[in-house]
Protein backbone atom coordinates (compact mmCIF):
# COMPACT_ATOMS: atom_id res chain seq x y z
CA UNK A 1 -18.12 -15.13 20.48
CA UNK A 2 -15.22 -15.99 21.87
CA UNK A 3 -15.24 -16.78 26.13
CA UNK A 4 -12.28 -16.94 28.61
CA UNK A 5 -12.49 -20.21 30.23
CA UNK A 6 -12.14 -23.56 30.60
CA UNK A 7 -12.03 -25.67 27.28
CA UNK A 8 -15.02 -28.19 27.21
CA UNK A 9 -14.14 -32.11 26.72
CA UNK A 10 -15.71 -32.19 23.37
CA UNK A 11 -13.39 -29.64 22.38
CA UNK A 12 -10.02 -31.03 23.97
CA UNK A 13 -11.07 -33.97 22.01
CA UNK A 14 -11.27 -32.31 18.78
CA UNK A 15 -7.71 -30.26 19.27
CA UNK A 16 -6.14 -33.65 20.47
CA UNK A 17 -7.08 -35.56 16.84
CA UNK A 18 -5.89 -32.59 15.28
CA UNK A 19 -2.55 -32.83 16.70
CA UNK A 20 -2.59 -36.24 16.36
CA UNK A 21 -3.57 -35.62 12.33
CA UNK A 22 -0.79 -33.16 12.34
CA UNK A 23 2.26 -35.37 13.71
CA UNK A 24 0.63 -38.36 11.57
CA UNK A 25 1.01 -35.99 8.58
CA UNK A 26 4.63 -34.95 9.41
CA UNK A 27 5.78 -38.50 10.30
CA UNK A 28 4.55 -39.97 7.15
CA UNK A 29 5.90 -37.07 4.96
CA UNK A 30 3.00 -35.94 3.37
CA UNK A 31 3.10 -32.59 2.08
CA UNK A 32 0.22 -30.66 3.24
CA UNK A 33 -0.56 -27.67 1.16
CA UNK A 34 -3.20 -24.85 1.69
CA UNK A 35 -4.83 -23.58 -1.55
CA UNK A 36 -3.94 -20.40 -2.32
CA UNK A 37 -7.33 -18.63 -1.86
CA UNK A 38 -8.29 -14.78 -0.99
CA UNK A 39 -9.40 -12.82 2.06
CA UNK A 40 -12.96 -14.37 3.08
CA UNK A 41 -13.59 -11.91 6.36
CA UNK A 42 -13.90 -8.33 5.96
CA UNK A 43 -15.15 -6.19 9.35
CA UNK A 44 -13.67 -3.40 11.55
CA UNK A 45 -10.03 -4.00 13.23
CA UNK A 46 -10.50 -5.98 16.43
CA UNK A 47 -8.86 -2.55 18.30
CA UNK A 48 -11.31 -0.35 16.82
CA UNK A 49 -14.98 0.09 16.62
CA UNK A 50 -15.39 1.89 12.94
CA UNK A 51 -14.32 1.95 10.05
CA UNK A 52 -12.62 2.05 7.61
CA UNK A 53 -12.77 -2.40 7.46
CA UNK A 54 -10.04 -4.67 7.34
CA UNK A 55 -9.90 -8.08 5.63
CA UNK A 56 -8.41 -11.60 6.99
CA UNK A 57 -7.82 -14.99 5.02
CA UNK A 58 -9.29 -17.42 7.93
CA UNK A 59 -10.88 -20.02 5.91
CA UNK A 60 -8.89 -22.56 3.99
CA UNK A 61 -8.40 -25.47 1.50
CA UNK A 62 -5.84 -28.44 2.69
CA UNK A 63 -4.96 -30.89 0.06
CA UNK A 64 -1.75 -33.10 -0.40
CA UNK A 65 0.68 -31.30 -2.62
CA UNK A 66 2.69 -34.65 -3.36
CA UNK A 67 -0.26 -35.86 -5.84
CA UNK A 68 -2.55 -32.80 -6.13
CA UNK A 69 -2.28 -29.14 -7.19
CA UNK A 70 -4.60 -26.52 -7.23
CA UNK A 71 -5.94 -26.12 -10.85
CA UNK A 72 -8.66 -23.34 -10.13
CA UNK A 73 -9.33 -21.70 -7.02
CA UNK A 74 -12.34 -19.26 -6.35
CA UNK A 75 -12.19 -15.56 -6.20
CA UNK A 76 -12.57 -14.13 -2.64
CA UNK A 77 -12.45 -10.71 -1.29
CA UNK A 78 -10.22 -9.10 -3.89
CA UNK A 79 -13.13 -9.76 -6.47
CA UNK A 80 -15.89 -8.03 -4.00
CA UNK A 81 -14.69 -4.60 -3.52
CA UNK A 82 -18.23 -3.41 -1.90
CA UNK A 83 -17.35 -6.15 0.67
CA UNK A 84 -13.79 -4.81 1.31
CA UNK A 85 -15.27 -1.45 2.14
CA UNK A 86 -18.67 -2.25 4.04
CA UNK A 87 -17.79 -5.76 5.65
CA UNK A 88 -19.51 -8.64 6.14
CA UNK A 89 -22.42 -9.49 6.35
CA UNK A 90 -23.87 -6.99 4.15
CA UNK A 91 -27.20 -6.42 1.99
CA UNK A 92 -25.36 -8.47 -0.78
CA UNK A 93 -23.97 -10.99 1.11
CA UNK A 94 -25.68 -12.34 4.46
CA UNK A 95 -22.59 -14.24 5.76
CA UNK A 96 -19.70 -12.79 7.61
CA UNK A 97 -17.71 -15.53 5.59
CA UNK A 98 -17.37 -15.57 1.53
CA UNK A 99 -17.07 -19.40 1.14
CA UNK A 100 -13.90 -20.83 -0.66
CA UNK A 101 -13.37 -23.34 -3.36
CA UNK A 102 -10.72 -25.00 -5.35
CA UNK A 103 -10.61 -27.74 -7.98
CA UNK A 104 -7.51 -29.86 -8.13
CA UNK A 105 -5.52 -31.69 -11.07
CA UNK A 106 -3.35 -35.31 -10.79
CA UNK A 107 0.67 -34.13 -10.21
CA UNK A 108 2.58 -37.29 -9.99
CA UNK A 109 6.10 -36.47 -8.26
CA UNK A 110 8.90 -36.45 -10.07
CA UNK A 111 12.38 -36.32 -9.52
CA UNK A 112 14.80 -33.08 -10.24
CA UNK A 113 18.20 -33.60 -10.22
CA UNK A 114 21.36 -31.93 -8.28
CA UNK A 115 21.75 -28.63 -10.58
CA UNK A 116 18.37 -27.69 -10.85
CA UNK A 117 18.62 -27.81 -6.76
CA UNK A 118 21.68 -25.92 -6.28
CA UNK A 119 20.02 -23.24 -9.04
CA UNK A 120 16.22 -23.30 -6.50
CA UNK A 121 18.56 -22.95 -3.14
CA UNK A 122 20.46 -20.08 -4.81
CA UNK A 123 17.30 -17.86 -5.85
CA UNK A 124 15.81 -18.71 -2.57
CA UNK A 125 18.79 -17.09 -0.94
CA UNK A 126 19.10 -14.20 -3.35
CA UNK A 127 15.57 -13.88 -2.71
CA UNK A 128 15.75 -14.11 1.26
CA UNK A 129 18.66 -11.47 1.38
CA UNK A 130 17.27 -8.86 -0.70
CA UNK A 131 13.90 -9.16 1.33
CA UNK A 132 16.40 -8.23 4.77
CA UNK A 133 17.80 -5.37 2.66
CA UNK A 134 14.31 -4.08 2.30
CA UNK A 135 13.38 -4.26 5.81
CA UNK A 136 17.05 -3.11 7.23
CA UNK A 137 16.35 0.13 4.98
CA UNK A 138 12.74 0.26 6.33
CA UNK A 139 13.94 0.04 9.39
CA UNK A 140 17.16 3.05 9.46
CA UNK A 141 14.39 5.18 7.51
CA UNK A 142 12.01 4.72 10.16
CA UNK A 143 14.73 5.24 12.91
CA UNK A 144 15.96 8.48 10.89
CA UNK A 145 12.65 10.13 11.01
CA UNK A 146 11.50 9.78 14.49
CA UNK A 147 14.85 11.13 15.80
CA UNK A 148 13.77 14.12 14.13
CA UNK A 149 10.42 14.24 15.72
CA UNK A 150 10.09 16.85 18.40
CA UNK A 151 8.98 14.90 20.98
CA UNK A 152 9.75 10.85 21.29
CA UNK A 153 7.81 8.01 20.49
CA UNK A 154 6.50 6.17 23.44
CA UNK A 155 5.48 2.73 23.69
CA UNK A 156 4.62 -0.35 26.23
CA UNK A 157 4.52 0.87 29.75
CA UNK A 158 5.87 4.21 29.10
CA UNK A 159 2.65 4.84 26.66
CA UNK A 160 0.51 3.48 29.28
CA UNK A 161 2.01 5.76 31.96
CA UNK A 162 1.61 8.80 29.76
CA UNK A 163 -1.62 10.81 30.27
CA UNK A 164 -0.60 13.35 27.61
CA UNK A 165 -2.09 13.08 23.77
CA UNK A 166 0.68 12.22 21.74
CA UNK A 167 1.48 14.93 19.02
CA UNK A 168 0.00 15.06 15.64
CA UNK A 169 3.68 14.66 13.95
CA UNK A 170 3.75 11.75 16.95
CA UNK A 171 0.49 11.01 15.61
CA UNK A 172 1.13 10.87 11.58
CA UNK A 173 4.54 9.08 12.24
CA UNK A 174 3.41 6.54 14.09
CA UNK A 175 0.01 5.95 11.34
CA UNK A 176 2.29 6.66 8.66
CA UNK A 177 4.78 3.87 9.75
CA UNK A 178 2.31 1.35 10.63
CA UNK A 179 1.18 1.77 7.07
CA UNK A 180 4.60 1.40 5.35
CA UNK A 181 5.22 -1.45 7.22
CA UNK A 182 2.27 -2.93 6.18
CA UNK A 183 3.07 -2.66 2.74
CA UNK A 184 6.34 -3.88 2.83
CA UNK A 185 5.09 -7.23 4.32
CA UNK A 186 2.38 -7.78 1.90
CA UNK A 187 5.12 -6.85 -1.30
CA UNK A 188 7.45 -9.29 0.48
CA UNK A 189 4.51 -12.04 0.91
CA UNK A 190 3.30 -11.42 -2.64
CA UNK A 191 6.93 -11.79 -4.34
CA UNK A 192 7.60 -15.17 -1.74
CA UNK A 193 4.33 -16.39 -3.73
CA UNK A 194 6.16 -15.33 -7.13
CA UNK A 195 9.06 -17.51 -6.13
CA UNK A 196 7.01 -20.51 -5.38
CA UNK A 197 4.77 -20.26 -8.35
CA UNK A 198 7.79 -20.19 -10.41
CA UNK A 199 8.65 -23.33 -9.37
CA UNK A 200 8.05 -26.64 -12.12
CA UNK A 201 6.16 -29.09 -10.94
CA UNK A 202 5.58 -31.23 -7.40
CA UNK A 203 9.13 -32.00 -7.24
CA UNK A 204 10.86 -28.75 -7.21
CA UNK A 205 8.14 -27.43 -4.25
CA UNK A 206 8.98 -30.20 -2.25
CA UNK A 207 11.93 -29.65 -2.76
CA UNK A 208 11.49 -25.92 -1.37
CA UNK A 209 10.07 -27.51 1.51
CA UNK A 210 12.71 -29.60 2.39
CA UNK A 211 14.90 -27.03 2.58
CA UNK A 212 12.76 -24.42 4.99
CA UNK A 213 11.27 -27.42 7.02
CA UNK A 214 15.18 -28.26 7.58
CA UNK A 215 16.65 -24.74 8.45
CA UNK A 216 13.53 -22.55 9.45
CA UNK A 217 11.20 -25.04 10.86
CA UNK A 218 8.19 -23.73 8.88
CA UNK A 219 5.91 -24.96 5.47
CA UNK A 220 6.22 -23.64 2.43
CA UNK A 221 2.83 -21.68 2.90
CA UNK A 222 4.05 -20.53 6.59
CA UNK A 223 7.07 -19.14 4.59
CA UNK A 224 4.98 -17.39 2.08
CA UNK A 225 3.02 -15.65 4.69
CA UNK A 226 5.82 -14.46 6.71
CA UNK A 227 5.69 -17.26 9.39
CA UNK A 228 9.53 -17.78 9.96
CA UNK A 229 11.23 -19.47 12.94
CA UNK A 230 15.08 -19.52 11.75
């Protein structure tokens, strides 16, 4: 359980090596990677108390994607569909964590020369602008249809103010966009993941990297899941 507080020494300690791990790693240019596993945490959403559950990828695999890449990486969540729908623990599983597992294969870098860049920047921005178009049109669809809503949508303060029970068109909008916009991000995620997997070899990723550590301060796994600080 988490506890508001002040952080004990033992743990200050702890959080200090791991930022000193962390600007070690990024001085000395090694490529950090986190293997590509599933969802290990299925339970209800923190801001409800039922179901149906929700599931969150919170354990991971760090390995150094200059000399290693993931050859086989265990099934999580998206291979336990009893656990996706009851949580965890369960009568199946007595952990509220499915445990994770990779095995890895020697990459030894290589180098990729200046058209094979040019070709990886240009799909990356084909890729990047068509992923704005989606959430532009998202976005004036969403805008469209609660304009014709009968009454508005309120949010922050104005929500809080509001004594009144929204609606049910308030109501369905407001679940109905929540849902769309959730499936937008996970398409985008999913086809940022294409991109990278298409990618040959060590050189080419790091590559990648290069190029979003330079002009959107962010990993290539940060990028996949949506992390971006442009």
């Amino acid at each position: 359980m988490f506890r508001w507080g002040p952080v004990p020494s033992a743990r200050v300690s702890v959080l200090q090596h791991l930022s000193g791990a962390a600007i070690f790693f990024s001085s000395s240019f090694l490529r950090v990677g986190v293997a590509r596993t599933g969802a290990t945490r299925a339970a209800w959403p923190f801001d409800r108390q039922g179901p149906p559950c929700e599931t969150w990828r919170l354990d991971h695999i760090l390995f150094t994607r200059r000399t290693l890449r993931p050859k086989i990486v265990w099934s999580a969540l998206e291979s336990d569909p009893l656990a996706c729908r009851v949580g965890l623990p369960n009568a199946h599983c007595p952990s509220d964590h499915l445990p994770v597992g990779a095995s890895f294969e020697f990459a030894p870098p290589t180098a990729i020369d200046e058209p094979k860049r040019a070709d990886i920047a240009a799909r990356l921005k084909q890729l990047e602008a068509a992923q704005v178009e989606q959430v532009n049109r998202l976005h004036k669809a969403l805008c469209d249809e609660e304009a014709q809503l009968s009454s508005p949508v309120l949010t922050g303060k104005d929500r809080k103010k509001s004594r009144e029970q929204p609606p049910a068109e308030v109501m369905e909008f407001i679940r109905g966009k929540r849902q769309r916009q959730k499936a937008l991000k996970l398409l985008q995620q999913s086809e940022r993941e294409k991109f990278v997997r298409s990618l040959e070899g060590e050189a080419e990723q790091d590559m990648l990297d290069d190029v979003l550590r330079a002009t959107r301060n962010v990993q290539i796994d940060e990028w996949i899941d949506g992390h971006v600080n442009a």
